[in-house]
Protein backbone atom coordinates (compact mmCIF):
# COMPACT_ATOMS: atom_id res chain seq x y z
CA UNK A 1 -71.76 42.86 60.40
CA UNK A 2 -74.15 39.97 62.17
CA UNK A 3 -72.19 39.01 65.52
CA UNK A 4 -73.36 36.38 66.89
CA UNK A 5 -72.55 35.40 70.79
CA UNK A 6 -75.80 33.65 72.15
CA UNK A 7 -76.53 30.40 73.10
CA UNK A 8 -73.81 27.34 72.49
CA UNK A 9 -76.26 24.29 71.72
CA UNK A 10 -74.63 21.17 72.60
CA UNK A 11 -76.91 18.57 71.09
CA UNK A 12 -78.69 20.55 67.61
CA UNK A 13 -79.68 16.60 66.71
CA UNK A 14 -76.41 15.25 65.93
CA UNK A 15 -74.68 12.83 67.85
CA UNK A 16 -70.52 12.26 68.04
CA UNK A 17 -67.35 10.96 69.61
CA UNK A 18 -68.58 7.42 70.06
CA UNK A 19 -65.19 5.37 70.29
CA UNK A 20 -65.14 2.00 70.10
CA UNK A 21 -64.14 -0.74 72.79
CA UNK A 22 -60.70 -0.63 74.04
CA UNK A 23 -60.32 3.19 72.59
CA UNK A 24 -57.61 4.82 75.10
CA UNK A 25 -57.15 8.22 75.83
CA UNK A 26 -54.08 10.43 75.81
CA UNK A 27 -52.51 13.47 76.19
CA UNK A 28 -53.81 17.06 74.67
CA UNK A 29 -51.85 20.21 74.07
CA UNK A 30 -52.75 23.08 71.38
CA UNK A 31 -51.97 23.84 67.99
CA UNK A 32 -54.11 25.79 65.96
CA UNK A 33 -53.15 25.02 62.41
CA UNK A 34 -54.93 23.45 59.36
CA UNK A 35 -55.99 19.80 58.09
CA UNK A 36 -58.30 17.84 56.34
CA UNK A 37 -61.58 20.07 55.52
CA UNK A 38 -62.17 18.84 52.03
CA UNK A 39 -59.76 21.18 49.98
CA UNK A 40 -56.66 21.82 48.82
CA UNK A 41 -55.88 24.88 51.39
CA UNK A 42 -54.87 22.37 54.40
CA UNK A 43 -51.52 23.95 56.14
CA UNK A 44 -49.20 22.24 59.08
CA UNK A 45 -51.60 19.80 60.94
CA UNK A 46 -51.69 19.45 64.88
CA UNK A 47 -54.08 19.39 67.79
CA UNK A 48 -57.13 21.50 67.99
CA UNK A 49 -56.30 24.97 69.61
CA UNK A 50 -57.56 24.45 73.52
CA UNK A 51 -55.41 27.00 75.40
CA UNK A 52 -53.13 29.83 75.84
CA UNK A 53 -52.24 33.39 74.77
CA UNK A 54 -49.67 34.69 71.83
CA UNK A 55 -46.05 34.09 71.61
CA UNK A 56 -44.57 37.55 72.36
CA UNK A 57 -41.77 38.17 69.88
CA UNK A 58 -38.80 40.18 71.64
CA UNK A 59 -37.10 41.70 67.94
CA UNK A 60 -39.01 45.28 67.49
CA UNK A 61 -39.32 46.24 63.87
CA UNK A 62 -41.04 49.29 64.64
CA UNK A 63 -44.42 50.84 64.40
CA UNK A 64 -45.69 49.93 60.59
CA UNK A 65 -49.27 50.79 59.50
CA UNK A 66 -51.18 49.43 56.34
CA UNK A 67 -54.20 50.17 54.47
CA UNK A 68 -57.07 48.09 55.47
CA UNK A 69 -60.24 47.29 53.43
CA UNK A 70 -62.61 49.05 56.30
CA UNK A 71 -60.24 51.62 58.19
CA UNK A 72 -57.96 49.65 60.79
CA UNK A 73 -59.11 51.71 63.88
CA UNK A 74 -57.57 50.26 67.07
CA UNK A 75 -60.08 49.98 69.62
CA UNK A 76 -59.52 48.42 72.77
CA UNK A 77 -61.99 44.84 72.22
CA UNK A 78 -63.81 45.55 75.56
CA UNK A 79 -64.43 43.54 78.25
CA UNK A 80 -67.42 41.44 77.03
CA UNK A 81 -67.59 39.29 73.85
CA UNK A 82 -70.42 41.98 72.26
CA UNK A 83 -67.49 44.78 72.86
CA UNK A 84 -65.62 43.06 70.05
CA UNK A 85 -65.20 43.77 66.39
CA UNK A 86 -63.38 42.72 63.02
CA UNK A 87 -63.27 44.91 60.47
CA UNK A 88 -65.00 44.02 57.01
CA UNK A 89 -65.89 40.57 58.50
CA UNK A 90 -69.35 39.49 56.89
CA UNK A 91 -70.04 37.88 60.56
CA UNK A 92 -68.86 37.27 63.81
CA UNK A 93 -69.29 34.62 66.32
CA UNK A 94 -67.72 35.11 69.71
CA UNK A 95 -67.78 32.09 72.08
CA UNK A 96 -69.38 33.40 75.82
CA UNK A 97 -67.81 30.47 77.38
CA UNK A 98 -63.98 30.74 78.19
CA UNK A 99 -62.52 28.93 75.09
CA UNK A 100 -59.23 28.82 72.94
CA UNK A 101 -58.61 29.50 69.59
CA UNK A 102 -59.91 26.97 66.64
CA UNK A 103 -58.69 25.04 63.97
CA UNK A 104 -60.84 25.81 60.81
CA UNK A 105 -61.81 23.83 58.34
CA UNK A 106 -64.80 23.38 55.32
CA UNK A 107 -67.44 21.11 54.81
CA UNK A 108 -68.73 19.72 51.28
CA UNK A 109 -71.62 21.98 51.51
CA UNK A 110 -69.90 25.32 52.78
CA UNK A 111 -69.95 25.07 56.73
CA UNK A 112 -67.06 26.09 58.25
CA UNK A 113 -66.32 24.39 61.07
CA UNK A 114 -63.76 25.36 64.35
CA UNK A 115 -62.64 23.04 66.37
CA UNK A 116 -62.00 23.98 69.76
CA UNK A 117 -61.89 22.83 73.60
CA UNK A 118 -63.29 19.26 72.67
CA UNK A 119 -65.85 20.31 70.28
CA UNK A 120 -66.10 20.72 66.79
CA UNK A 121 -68.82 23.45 65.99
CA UNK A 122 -70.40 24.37 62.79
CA UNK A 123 -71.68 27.66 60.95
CA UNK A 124 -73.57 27.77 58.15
CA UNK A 125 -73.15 30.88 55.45
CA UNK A 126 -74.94 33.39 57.61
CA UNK A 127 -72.71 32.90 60.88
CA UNK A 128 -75.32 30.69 62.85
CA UNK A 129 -74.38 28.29 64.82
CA UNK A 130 -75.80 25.56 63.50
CA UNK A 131 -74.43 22.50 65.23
CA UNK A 132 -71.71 21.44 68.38
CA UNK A 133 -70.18 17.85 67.92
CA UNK A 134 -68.24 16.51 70.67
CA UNK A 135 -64.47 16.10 69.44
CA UNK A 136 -63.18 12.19 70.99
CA UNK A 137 -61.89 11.91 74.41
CA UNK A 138 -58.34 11.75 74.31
CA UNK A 139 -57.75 13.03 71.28
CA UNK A 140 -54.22 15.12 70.53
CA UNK A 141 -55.24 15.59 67.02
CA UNK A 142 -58.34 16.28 65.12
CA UNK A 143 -59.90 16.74 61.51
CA UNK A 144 -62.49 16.19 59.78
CA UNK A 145 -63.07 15.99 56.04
CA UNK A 146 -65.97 17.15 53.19
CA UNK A 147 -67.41 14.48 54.23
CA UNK A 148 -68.00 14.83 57.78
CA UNK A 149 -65.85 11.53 58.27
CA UNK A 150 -63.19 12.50 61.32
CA UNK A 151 -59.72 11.82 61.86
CA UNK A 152 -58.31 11.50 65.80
CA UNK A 153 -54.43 10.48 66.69
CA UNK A 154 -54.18 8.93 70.40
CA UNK A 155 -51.69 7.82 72.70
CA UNK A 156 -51.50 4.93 74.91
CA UNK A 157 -50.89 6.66 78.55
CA UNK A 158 -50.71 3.36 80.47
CA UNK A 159 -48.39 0.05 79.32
CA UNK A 160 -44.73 -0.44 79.80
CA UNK A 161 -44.74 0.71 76.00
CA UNK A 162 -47.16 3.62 74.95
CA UNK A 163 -48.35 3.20 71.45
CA UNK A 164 -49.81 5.95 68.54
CA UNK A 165 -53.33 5.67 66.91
CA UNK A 166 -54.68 7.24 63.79
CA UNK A 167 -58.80 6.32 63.85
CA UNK A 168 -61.29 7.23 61.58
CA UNK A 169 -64.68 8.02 62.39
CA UNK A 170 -67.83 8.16 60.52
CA UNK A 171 -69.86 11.48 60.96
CA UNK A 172 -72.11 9.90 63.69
CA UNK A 173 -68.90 9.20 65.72
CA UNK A 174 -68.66 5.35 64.92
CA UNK A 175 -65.09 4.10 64.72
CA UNK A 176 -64.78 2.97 60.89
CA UNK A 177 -61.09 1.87 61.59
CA UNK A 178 -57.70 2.14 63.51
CA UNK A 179 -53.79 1.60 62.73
CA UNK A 180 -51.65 1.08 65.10
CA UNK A 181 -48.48 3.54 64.96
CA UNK A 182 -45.89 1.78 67.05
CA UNK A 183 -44.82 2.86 70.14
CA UNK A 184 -44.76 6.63 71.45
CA UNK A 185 -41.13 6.99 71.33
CA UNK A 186 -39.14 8.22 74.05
CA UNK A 187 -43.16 9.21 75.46
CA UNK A 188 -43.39 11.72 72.81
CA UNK A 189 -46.78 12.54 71.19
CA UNK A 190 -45.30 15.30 69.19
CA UNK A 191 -42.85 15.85 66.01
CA UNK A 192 -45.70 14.26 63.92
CA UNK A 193 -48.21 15.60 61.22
CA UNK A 194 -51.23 14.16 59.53
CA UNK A 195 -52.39 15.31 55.84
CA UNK A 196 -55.66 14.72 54.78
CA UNK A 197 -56.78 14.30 51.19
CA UNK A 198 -60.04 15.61 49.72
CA UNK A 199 -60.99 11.89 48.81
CA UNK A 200 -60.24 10.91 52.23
CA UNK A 201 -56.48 9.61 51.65
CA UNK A 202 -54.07 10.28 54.73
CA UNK A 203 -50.20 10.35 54.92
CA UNK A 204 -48.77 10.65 58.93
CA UNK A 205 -45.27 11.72 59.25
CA UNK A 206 -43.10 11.46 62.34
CA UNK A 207 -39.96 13.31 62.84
CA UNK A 208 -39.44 10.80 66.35
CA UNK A 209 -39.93 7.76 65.24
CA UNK A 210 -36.80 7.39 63.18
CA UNK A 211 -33.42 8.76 64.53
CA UNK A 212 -32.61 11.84 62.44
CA UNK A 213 -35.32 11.05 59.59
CA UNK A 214 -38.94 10.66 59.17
CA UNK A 215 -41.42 7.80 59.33
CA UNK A 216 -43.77 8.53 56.88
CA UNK A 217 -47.36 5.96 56.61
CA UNK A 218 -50.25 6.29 54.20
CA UNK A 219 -53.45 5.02 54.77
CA UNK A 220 -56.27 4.56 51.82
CA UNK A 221 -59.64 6.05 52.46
CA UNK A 222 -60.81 2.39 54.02
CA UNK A 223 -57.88 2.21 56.17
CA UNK A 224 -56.04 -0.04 53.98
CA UNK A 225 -52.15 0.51 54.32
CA UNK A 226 -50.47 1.55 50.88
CA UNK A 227 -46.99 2.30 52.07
CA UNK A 228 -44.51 2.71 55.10
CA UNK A 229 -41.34 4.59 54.56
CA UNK A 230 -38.43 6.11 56.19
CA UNK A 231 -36.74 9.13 54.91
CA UNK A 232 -33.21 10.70 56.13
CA UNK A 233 -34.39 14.38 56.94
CA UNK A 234 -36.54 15.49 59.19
CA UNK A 235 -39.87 16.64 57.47
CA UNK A 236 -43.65 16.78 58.10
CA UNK A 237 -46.07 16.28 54.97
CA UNK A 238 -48.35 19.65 55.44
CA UNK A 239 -50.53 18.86 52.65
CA UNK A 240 -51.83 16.67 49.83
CA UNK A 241 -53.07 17.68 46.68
CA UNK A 242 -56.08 16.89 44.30
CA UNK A 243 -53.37 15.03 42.03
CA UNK A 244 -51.67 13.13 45.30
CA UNK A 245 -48.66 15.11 45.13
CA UNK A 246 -47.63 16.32 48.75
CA UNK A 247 -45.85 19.24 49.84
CA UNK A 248 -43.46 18.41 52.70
CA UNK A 249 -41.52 20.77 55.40
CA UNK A 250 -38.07 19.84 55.67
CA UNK A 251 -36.63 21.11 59.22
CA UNK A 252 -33.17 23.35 57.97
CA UNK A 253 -33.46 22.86 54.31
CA UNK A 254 -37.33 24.44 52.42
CA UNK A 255 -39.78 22.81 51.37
CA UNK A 256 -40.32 19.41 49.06
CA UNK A 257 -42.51 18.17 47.03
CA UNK A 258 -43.37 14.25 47.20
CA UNK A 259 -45.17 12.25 44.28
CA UNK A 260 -48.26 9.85 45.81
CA UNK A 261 -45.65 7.48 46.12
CA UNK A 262 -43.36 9.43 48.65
CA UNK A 263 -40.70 10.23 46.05
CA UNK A 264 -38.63 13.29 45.85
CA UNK A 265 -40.11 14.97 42.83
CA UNK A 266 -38.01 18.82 44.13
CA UNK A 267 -37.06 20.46 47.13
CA UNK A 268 -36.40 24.24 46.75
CA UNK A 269 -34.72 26.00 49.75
CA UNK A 270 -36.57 28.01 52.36
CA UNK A 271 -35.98 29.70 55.73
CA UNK A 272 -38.42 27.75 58.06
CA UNK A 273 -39.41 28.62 61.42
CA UNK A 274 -41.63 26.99 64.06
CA UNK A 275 -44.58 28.77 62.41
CA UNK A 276 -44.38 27.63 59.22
CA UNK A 277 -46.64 25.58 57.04
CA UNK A 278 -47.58 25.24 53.17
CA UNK A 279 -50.23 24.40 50.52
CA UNK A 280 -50.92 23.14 47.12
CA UNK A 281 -53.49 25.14 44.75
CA UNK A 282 -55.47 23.48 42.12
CA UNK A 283 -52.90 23.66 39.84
CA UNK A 284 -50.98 21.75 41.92
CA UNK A 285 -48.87 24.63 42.56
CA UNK A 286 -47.23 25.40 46.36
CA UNK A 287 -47.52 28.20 48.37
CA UNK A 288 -45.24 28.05 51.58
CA UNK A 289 -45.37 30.77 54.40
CA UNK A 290 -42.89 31.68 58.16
CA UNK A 291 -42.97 33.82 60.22
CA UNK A 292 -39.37 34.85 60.06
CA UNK A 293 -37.90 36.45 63.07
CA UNK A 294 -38.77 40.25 63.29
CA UNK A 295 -39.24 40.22 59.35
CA UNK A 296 -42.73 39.35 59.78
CA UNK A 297 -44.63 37.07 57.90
CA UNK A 298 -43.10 35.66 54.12
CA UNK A 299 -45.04 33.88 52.18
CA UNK A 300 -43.35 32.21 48.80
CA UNK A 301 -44.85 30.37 45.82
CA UNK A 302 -43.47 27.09 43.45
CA UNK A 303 -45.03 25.98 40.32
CA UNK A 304 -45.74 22.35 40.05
CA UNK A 305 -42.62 21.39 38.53
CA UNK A 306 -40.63 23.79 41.47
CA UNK A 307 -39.95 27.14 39.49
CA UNK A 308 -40.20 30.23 41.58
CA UNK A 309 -42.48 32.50 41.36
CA UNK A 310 -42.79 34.52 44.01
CA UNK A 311 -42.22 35.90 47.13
CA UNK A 312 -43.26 38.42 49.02
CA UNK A 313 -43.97 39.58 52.83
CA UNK A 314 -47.52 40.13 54.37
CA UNK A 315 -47.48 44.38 54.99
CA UNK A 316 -47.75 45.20 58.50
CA UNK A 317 -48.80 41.13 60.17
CA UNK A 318 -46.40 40.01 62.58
CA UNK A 319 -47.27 36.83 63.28
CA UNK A 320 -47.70 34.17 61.24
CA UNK A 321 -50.80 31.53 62.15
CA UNK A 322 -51.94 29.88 59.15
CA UNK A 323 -52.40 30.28 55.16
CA UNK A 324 -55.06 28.26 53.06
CA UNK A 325 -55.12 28.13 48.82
CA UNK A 326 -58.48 26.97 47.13
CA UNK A 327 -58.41 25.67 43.24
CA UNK A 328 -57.87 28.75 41.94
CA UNK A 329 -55.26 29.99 44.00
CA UNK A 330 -56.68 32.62 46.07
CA UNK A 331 -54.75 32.94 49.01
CA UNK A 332 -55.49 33.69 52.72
CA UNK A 333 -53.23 34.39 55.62
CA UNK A 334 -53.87 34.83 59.10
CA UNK A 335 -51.46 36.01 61.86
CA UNK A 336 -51.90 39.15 64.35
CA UNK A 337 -51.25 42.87 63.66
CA UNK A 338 -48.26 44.25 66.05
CA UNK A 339 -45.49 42.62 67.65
CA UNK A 340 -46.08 43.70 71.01
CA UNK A 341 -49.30 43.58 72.91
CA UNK A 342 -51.95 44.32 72.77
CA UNK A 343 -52.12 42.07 69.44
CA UNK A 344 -54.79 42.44 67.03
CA UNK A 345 -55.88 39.41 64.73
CA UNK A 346 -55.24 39.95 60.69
CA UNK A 347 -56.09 38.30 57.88
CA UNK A 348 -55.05 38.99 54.45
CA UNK A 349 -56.06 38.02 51.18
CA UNK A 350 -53.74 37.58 48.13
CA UNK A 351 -53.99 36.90 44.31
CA UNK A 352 -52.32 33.87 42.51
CA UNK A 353 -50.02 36.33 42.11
CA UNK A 354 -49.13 37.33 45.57
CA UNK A 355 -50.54 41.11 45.29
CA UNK A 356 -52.11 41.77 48.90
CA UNK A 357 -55.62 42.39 47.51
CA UNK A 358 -56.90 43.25 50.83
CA UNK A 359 -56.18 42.94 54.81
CA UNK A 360 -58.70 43.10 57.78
CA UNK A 361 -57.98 43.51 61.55
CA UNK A 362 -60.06 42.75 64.42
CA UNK A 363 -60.00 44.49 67.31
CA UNK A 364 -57.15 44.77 70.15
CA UNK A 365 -56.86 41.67 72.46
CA UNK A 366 -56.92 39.34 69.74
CA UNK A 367 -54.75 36.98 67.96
CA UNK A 368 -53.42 33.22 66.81
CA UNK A 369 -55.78 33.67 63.52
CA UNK A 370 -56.33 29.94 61.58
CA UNK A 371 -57.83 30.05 58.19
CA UNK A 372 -59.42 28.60 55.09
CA UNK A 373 -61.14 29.18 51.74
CA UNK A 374 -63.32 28.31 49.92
CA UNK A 375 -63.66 28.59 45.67
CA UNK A 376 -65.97 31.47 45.97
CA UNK A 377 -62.93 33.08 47.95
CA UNK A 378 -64.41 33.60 50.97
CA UNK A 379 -62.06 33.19 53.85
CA UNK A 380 -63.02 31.89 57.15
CA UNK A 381 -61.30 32.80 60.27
CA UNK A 382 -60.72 31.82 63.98
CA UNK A 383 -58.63 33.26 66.32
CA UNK A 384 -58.88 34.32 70.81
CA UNK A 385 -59.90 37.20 72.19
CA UNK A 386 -58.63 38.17 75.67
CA UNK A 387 -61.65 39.53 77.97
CA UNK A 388 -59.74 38.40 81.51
CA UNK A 389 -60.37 34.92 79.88
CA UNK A 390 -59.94 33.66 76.38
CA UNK A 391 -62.88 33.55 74.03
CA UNK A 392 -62.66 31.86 70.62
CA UNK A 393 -64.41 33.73 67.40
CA UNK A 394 -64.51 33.24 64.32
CA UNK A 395 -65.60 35.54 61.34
CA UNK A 396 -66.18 35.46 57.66
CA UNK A 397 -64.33 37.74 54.77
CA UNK A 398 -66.42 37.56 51.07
């Protein structure tokens, strides 16, 4: 394993977060779950991951143990960022500055990139650092796409009425456009999500905005408006597909499917939880994971047209942090071994099938694992490490 933890360049010769005159800032809190990134593996959008430990769960299913791919030894991750390991990673970056866990995503030619504390950084296939991009100030939300093209949501924190912003940003950090939202109701930033498409297409739904339903907006690649709906239930779009279809959350009912026009094409029941997100293969097929109390972590599968066809629970992960599909249905899913401290971060791979293929664990002290992959199946993964102070890594499974 190459484990990287040098320098942290800030300028590598690219330039960012340029906003344009009149740009506001708001409000930033922590998420840690997937958007844009140029595939079809995008999960529940939100901010960038800037602080905080793991949610301890309370329920106590017991001591469970799984075979890993490379042993699953349980040593204690150290006190220093070159104590720490992850099992069967193909590299590993630890962060020497204090930093929270990152929101991954892909580039068009393979980079990975985390985003992180107000800065998106990139690694290329060997685990080098290869570039740090500052994210926009005051933004609550961040993506960017294949493209390098960047997506920011803002809030108005001044005004008798505080107002929502999606921008779009070229990858030198020039504004390319802005819509305005409407106001932040009742001051709330969250109960919103934004999808982003590979070719660039972006659908924002907001659970506040609209008593008990959902505002949903969708915005062409150029910023051109192509529709604004309400629905009655409360849902978040979590992804779009290559064929425009979008896989919705709905809060107390499962999960939905949308055609590009926002129509109900099913919706198939599932037990949701506040860690819950979903994704559509290539195939245009939808994979939908929860954590689900002291169950662990389920993860479920729909075709197209909404059969069943699966569902199964991740052996031995805990928590559930993100799960990513690429065209041909590989699936990754990140979380954290044990439900007590000291946590350990866990990824696991599965077929199209939903056969656990493999699961890696990094060291103890770590946790809150994002993911994605690409079509050669390689999973990237970020997650914290506690060392006194958090410390973001990220690390590579082929």
């Amino acid at each position: 394993m190459a484990v990287v933890t040098g320098c942290d360049p800030k300028d590598p010769g690219v330039t960012g977060g340029t906003l344009s005159a009149g740009t506001t800032t708001g409000g930033s809190d922590s998420d840690g779950t997937s958007g844009g990134g140029g595939t079809d593996s995008e999960g529940t959008t939100g901010v960038p991951e800037t602080t905080g430990g793991p949610d301890e769960t309370t329920d106590d299913p017991g001591d469970a143990t799984t075979e890993t791919t490379s042993g699953g030894h349980d040593t204690d991750s150290g006190s220093t960022p070159e104590d720490f390991a992850c099992e069967g990673g193909a590299w590993l970056f630890v962060n020497p500055e204090t930093s929270g866990a990152g929101k991954v995503s892909l580039a068009a030619d393979g980079r990975a990139r985390v985003f992180s504390d107000g800065l998106t950084r990139e690694f290329d296939a060997a685990g080098t650092l290869v570039a740090t991009l500052p994210i926009p100030s005051g933004a609550i939300y961040w993506d960017i796409d294949a493209a390098g093209n960047g997506y920011a949501m803002f809030r108005d924190e001044g005004g008798v009425s505080p107002r929502k912003w999606l921008r779009k940003f070229d990858p030198a950090g020039t504004m390319l456009w802005e819509s305005d939202l409407g106001p932040s109701d009742q001051g709330f930033w969250s109960g919103y999500g934004v999808a982003i498409a590979v070719d660039g297409t972006t659908v924002y739904s907001d659970r506040a905005a609209v008593g008990d339903g959902t505002r949903m907006v969708k915005h062409a690649a150029d910023g051109t408006l192509l529709w604004d709906l309400e629905v009655a239930d409360q849902l978040e779009v979590a992804a779009i597909g290559s064929a425009g279809t979008m896989v919705a959350l709905v809060w107390n009912e499962g999960v939905r499917l949308l055609d590009p026009s926002g129509e109900e094409l099913w919706t198939r029941p599932w037990e949701l939880s506040v860690l819950s997100t979903a994704a559509i293969d290539g195939a245009g097929a939808v994979v939908v994971g929860a954590q689900i109390g002291s169950s662990g972590v389920r993860i479920g599968k729909f075709a197209a047209d909404g059969t069943p066809l699966w569902d199964t629970h991740v052996e031995d992960m805990w928590s559930f942090g993100d799960l990513a599909v690429n065209a041909s249905g590989e699936i990754a899913v990140g979380g954290h071994h044990n439900n007590d401290t000291p946590f350990r971060g866990m990824v696991a791979r599965l077929d199209p099938s939903g056969a656990t293929l493999a699961a890696h664990r990094c060291d103890s002290g770590s946790w809150e694992v994002d993911v994605a992959i690409d079509d050669a199946g390689t999973i990237f993964a970020s997650g914290a490490v506690d060392f006194e102070t958090y410390h973001m890594y990220v690390t590579a499974y082929e």
